[in-house]
C-alpha atoms as a PDB file:
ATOM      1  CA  UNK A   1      10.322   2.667 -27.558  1.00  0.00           C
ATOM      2  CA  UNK A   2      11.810   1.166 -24.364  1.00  0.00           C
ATOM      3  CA  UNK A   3      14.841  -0.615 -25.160  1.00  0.00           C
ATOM      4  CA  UNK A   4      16.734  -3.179 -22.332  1.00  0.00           C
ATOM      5  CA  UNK A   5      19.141   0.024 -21.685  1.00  0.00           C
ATOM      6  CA  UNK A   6      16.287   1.747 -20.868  1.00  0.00           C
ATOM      7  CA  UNK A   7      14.821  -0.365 -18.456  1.00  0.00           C
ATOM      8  CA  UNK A   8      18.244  -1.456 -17.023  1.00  0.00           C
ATOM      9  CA  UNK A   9      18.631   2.240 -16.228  1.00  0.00           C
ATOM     10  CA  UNK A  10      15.121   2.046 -14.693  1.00  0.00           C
ATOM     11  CA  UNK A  11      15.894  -1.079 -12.689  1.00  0.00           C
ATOM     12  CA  UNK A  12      19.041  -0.744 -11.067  1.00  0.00           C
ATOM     13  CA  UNK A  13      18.909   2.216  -9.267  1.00  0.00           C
ATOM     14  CA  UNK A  14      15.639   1.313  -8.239  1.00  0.00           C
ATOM     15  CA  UNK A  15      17.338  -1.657  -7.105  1.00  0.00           C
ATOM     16  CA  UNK A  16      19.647   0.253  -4.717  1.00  0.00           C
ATOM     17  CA  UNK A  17      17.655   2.800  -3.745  1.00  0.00           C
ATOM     18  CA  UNK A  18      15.149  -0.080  -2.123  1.00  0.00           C
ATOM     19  CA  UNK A  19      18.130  -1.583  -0.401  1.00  0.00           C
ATOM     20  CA  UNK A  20      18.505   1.407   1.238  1.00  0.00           C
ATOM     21  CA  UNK A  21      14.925   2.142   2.140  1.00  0.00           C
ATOM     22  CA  UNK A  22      14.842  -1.117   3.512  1.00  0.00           C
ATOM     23  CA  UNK A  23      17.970  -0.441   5.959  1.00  0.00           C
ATOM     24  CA  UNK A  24      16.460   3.041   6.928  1.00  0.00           C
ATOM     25  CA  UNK A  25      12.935   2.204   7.036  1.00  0.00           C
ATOM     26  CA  UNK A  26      13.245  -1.554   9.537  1.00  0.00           C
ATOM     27  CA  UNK A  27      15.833  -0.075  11.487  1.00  0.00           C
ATOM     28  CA  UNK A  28      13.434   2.093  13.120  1.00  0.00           C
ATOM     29  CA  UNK A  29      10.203  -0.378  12.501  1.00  0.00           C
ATOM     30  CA  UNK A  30      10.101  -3.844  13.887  1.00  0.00           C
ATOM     31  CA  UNK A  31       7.993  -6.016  11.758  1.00  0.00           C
ATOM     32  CA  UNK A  32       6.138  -7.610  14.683  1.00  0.00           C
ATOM     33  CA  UNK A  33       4.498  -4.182  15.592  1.00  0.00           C
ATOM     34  CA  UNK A  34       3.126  -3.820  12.318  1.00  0.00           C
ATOM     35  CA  UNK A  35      -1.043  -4.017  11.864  1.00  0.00           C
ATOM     36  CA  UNK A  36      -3.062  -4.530   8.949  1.00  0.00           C
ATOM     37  CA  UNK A  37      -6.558  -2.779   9.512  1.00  0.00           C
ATOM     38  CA  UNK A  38      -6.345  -2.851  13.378  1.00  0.00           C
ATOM     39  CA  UNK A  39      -5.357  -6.936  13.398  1.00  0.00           C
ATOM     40  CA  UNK A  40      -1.505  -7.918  13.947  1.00  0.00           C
ATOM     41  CA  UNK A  41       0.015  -8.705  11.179  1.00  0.00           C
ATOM     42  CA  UNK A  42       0.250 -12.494  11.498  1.00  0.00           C
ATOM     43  CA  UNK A  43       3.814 -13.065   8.900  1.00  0.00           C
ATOM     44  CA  UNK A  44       7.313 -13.749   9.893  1.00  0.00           C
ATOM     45  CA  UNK A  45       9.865 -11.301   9.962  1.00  0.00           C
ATOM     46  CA  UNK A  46      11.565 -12.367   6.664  1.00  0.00           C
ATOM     47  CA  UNK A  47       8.164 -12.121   4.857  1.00  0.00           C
ATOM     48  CA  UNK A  48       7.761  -8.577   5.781  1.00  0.00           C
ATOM     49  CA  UNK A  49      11.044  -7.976   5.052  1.00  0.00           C
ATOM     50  CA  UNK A  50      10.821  -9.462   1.668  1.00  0.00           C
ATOM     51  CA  UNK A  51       7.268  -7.810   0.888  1.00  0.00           C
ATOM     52  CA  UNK A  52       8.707  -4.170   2.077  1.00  0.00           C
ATOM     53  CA  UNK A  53      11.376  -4.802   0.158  1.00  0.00           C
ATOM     54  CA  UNK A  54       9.706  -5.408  -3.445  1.00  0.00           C
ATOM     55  CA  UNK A  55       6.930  -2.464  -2.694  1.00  0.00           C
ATOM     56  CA  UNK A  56      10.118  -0.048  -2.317  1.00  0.00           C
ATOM     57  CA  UNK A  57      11.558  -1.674  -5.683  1.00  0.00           C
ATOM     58  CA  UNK A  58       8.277  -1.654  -7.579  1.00  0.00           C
ATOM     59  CA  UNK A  59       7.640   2.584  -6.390  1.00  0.00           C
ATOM     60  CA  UNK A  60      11.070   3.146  -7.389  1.00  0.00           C
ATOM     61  CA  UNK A  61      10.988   1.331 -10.724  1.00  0.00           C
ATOM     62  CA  UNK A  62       8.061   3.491 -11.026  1.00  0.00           C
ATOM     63  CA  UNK A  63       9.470   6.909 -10.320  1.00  0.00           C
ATOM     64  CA  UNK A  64      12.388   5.949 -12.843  1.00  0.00           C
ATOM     65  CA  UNK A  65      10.231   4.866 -15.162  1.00  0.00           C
ATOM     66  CA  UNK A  66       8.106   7.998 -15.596  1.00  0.00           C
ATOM     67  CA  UNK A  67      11.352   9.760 -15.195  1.00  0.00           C
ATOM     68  CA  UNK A  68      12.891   7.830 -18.298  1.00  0.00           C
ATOM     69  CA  UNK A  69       9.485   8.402 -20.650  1.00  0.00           C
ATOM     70  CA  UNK A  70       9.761  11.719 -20.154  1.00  0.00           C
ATOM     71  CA  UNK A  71      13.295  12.187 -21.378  1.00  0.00           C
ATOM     72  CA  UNK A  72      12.670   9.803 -24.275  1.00  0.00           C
ATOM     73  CA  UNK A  73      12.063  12.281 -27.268  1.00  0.00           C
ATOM     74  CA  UNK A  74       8.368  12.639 -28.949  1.00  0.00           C
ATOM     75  CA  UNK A  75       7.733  10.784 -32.535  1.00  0.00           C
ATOM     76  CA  UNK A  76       7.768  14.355 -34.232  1.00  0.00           C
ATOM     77  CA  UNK A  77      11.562  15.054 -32.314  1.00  0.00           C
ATOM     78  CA  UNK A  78      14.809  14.629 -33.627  1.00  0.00           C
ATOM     79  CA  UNK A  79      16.725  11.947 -31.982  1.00  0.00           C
END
């Protein structure tokens, strides 16, 4: 069972890690380049920055999350 430790330990490097994506990732992209199935992407810099932001969160929390269920021992397991 996930406990709030468990998805503390899930969320905050996540949390960081998407920070830093964020840095690496618009330093080299500028948002008003970006296209959306050949059409300019009509939202404001802050939106994409926001958006980018939470999809880098939400893959990380993912990656943590499978990495935490997998660690977590079976029902049959000692703890």
């Amino acid at each position: 069972m996930m406990t709030a430790r468990h998805w503390m330990v899930i969320a905050w490097p996540a949390f960081l890690l998407a920070g830093v994506l964020e840095m690496i990732v618009f330093a080299m992209v500028d948002p008003s380049d970006l296209h959306w199935f050949g059409q300019p992407l009509d939202w404001s810099r802050q939106a994409v920055y926001t958006v980018g932001f939470f999809v880098f969160w939400a893959v990380n929390m993912a990656s943590s999350a499978l990495t935490v269920l997998l660690v977590l021992p079976g029902r049959g397991e000692d703890r």
